[in-house]
Protein backbone atom coordinates (compact mmCIF):
# COMPACT_ATOMS: atom_id res chain seq x y z
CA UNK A 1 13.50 12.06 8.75
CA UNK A 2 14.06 8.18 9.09
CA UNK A 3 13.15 5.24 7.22
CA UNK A 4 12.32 1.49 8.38
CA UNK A 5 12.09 -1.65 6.21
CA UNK A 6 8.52 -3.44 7.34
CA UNK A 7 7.97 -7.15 6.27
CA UNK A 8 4.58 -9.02 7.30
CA UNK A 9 5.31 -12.39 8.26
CA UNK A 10 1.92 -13.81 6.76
CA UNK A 11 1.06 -17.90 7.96
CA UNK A 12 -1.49 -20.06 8.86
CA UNK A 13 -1.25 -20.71 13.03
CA UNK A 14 -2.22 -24.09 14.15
CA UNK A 15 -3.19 -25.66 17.72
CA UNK A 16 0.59 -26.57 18.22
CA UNK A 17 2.67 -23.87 19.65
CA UNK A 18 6.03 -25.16 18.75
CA UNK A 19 5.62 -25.42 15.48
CA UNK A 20 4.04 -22.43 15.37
CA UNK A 21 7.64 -20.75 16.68
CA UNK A 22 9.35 -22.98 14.35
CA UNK A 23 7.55 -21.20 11.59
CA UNK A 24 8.09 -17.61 13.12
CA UNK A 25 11.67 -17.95 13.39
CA UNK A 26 12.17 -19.44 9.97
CA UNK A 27 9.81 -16.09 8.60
CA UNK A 28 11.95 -13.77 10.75
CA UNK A 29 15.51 -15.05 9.25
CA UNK A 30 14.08 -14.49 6.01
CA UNK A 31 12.89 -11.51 6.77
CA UNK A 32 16.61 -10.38 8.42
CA UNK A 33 18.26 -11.98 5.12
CA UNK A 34 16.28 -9.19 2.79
CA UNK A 35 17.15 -6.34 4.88
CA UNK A 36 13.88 -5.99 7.47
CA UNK A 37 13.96 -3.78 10.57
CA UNK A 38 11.27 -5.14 11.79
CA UNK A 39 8.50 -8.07 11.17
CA UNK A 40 4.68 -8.07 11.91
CA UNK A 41 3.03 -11.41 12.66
CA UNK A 42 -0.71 -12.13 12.33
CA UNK A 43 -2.81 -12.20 15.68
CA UNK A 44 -2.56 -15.05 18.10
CA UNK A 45 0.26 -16.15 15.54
CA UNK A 46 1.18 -18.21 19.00
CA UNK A 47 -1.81 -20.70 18.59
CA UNK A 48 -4.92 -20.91 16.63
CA UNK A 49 -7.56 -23.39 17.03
CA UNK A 50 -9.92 -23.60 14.49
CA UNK A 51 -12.67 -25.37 16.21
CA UNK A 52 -12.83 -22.36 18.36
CA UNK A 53 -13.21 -25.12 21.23
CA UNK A 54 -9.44 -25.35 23.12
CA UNK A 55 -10.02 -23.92 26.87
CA UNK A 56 -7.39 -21.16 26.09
CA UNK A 57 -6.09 -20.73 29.80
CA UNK A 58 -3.30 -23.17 29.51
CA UNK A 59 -2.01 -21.95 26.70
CA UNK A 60 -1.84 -18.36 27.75
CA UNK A 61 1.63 -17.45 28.52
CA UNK A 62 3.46 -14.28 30.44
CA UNK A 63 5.63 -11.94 28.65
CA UNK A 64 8.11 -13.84 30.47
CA UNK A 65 7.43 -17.06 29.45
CA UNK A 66 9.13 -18.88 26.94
CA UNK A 67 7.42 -18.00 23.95
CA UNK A 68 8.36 -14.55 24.09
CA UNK A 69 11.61 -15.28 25.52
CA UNK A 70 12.79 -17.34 22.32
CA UNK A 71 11.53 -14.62 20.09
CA UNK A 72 13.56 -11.74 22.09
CA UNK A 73 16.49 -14.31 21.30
CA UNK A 74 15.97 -13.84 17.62
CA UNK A 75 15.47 -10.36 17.54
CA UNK A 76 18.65 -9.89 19.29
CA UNK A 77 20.36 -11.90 17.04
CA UNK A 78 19.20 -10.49 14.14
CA UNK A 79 18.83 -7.10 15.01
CA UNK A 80 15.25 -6.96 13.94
CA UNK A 81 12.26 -6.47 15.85
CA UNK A 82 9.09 -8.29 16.45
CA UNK A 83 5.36 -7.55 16.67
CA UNK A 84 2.95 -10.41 17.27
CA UNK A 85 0.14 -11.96 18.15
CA UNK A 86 -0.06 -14.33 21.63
CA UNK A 87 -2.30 -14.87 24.55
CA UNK A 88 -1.47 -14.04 28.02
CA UNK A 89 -2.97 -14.88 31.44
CA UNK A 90 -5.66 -12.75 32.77
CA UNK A 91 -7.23 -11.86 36.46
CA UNK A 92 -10.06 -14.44 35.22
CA UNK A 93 -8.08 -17.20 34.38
CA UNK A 94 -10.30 -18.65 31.54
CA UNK A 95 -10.57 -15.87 29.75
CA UNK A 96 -6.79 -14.80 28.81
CA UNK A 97 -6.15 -11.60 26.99
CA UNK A 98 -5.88 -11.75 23.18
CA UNK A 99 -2.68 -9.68 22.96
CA UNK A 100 -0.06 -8.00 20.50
CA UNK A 101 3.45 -7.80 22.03
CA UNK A 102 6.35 -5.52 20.56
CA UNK A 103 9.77 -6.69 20.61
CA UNK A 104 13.03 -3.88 19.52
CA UNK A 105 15.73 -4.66 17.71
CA UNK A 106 18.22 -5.36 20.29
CA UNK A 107 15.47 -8.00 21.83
CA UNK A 108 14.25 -6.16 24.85
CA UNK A 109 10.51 -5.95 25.42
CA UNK A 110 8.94 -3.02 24.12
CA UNK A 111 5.46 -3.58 25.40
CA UNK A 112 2.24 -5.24 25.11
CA UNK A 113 -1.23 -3.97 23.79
CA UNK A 114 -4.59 -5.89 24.69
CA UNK A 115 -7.18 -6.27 22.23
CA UNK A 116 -10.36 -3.93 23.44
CA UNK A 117 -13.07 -4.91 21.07
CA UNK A 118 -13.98 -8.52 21.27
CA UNK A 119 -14.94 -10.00 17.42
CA UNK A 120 -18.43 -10.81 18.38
CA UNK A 121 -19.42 -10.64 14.98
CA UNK A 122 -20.17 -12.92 11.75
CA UNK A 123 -21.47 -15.72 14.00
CA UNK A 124 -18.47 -15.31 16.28
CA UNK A 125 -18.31 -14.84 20.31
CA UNK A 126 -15.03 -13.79 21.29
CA UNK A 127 -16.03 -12.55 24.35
CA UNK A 128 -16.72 -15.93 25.30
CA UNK A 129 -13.07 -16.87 25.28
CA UNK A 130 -10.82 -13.34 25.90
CA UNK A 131 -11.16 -10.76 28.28
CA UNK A 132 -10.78 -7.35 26.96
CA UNK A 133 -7.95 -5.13 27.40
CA UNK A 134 -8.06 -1.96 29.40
CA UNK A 135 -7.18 0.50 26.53
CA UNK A 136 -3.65 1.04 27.74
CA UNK A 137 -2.07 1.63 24.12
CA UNK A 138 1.46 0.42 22.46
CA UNK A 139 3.73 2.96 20.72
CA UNK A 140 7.39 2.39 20.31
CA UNK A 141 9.90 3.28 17.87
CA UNK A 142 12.35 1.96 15.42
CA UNK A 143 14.61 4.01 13.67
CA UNK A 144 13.70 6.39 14.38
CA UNK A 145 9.76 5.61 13.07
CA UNK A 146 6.71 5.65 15.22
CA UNK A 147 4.41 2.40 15.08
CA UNK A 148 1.55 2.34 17.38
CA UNK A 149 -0.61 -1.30 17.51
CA UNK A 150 -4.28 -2.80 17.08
CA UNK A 151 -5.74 -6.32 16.22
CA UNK A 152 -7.87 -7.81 14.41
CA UNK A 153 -11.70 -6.12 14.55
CA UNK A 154 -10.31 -3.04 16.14
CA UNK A 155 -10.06 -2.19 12.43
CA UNK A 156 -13.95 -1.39 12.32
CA UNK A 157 -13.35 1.12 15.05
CA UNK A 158 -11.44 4.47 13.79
CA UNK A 159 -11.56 6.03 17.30
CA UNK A 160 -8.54 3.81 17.95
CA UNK A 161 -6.80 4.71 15.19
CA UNK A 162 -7.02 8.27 15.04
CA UNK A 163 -6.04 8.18 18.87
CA UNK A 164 -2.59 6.47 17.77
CA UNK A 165 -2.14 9.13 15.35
CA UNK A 166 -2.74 11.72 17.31
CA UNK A 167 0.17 10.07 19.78
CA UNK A 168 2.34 10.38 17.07
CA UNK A 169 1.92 6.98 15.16
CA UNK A 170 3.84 7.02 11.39
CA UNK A 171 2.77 3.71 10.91
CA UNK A 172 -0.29 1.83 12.39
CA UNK A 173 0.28 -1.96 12.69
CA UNK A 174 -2.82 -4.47 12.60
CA UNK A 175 -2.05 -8.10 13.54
CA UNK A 176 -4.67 -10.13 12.30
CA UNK A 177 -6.82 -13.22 12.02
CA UNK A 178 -9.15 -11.78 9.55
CA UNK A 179 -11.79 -14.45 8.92
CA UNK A 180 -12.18 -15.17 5.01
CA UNK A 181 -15.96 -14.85 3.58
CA UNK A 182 -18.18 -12.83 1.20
CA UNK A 183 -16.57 -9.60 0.84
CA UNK A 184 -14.32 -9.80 3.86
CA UNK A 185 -11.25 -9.52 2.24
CA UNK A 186 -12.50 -6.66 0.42
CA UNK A 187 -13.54 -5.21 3.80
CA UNK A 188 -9.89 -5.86 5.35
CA UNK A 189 -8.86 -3.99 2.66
CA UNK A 190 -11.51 -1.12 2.07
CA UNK A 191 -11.06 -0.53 5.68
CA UNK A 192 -7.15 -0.99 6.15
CA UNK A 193 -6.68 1.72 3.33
CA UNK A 194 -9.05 4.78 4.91
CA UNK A 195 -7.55 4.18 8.48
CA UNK A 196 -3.95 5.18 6.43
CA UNK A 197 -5.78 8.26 4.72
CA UNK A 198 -8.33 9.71 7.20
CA UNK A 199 -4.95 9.53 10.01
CA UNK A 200 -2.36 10.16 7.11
CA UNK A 201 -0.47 7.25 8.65
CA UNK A 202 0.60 3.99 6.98
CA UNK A 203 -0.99 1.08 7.50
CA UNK A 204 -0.04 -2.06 7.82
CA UNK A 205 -2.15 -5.47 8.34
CA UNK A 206 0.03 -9.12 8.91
CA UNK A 207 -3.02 -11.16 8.38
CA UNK A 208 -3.10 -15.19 8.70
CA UNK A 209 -3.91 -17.45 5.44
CA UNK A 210 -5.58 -21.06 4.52
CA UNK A 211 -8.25 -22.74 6.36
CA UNK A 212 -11.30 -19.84 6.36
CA UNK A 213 -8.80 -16.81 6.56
CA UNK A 214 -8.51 -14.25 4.31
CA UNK A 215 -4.75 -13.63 3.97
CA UNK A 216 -4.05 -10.45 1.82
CA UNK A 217 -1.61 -8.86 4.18
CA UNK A 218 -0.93 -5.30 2.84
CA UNK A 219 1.15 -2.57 3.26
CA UNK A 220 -0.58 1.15 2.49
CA UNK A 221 1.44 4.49 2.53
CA UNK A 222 -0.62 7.68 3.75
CA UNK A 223 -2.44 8.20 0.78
CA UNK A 224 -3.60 4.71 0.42
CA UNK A 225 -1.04 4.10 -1.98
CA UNK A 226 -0.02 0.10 -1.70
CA UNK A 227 3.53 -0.24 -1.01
CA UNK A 228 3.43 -4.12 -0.08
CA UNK A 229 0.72 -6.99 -0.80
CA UNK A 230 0.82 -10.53 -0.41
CA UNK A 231 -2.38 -12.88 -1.95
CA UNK A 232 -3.27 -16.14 -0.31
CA UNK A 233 0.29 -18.06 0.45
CA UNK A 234 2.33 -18.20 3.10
CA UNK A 235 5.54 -16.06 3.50
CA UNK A 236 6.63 -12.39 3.63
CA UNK A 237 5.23 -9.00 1.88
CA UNK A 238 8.31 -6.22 2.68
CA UNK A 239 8.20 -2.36 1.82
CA UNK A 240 9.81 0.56 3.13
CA UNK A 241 8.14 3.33 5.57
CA UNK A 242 9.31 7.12 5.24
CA UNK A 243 8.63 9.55 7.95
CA UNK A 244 9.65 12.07 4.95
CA UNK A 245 6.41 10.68 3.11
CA UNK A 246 4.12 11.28 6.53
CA UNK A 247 4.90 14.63 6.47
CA UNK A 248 5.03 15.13 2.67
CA UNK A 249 1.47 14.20 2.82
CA UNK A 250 0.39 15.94 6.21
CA UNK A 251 1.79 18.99 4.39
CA UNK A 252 -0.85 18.55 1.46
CA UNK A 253 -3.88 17.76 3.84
CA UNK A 254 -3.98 18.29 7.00
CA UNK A 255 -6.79 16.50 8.33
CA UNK A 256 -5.03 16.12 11.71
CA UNK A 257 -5.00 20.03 12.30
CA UNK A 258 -8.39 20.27 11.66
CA UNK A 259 -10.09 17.78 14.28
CA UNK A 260 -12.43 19.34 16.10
CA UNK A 261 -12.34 17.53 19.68
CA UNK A 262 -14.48 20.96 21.11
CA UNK A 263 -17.59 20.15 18.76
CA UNK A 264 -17.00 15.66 19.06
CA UNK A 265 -16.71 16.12 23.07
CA UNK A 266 -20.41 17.61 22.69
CA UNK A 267 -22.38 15.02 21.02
CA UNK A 268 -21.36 12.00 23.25
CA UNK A 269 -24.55 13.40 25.36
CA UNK A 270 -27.32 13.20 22.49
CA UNK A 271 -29.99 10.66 23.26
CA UNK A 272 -30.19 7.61 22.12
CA UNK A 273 -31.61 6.60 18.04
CA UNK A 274 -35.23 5.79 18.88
């Protein structure tokens, strides 16, 4: 069984990616300082404009570039690794791919995952701006503990989640730019807490703060027990994730056993609601 210490870097992004970094790196040495193994930044923690207005293609960087570059740098340094939130270029250049990249502990690139479901929701047209991924997923490991990755609205959709599982995800990680509003951060919650018990996973959601976001970045074990919780400011929330405790609890239900894929695969085919 293995154990990993989880912190969620929780911040407010800004149309400046420098000082974005600047704020990242300051998060992740903190984070390194209190024992972390690995630290979970909101979605497009890179660069957020709140107008919603910034043609997004020149800010778009490869995994290459230097924004991921500096923060393989850290991780090596530190010996803790980084999910987080970016944009990277796309075959249609003005629509880049809202992303989630995965950095280990000794700073090599562990992969990427591209958001699938655009947020065209609450008044919102992300599909406007970002292309869709293609629904190749992100799992990696650190010691010795599974995470697999989603952003933002992919929360509303447990399909993704309980495919993760399935893969062998531990702990589910949701980078986030969860807009604030009547009951949303209820909903972020609600929501964030039944994807940890219907998959008996933990959860974890690094959400962004201030200016029309809900912060509340939260860490639930697989019972939808909260380990970790951070209100409305800016820094870290940290709590430990057991493998020992996944299986503890897969031992008392196991939902996982009883999917039944043979009966689901049959109603894709029913007609439409009329």
């Amino acid at each position: 069984m293995a154990k990993a210490r989880v912190a969620l870097g929780q911040f407010r992004s800004i149309a400046d990616k420098e000082a974005n970094l600047r704020r990242m790196l300051a998060l992740h040495a903190d984070a390194a300082a209190a024992g972390a193994d690995l630290v979970v930044f909101p979605e497009v923690a890179m660069f957020t404009d709140e107008t919603m207005t910034t043609d997004l293609a020149p800010v778009a960087e490869p995994l290459d570039g230097p924004f991921v570059t500096r923060l393989r740098e850290a991780a090596a340094r530190a010996g803790v690794g980084i999910v987080t939130g970016m944009y990277e270029p796309a075959p249609e250049p003005a629509k880049p791919y809202n992303i989630a990249v995965a950095i280990g502990t000794d700073g090599e690139l562990l992969g990427a995952y591209r958001k699938i479901h655009m947020f065209d929701a609450f008044g919102f047209k992300e599909s406007d701006h970002n292309r869709p991924g293609d629904g190749e997923l992100l799992l990696f490991t650190i010691g010795g503990v599974r995470f697999g990755v989603t952003i933002c609205y992919d929360l509303r959709f447990p399909e993704l989640f309980r495919e993760l599982a399935e893969r062998g995800a531990d702990v589910i990680l949701l980078p986030t730019a969860w807009v604030g509003g009547h009951l949303k951060e209820l909903q972020l919650s609600t929501l964030g807490r039944a994807r940890a018990i219907e998959n008996t996973v933990y959860f974890a959601a690094a959400d962004q703060t201030g200016a029309g976001m809900a912060g509340s970045s939260e860490l639930f074990d697989p019972m939808g027990v909260t380990v970790a919780s951070i209100g409305e400011s800016e820094g870290l929330a940290m709590g430990t994730v057991d493998t020992e405790r996944v299986a503890e609890v897969r031992r008392k239900v196991p939902s996982l056993q009883h999917v039944r894929h043979d009966i689901y695969g049959t109603w894709r085919r029913v007609p439409e609601p009329v």
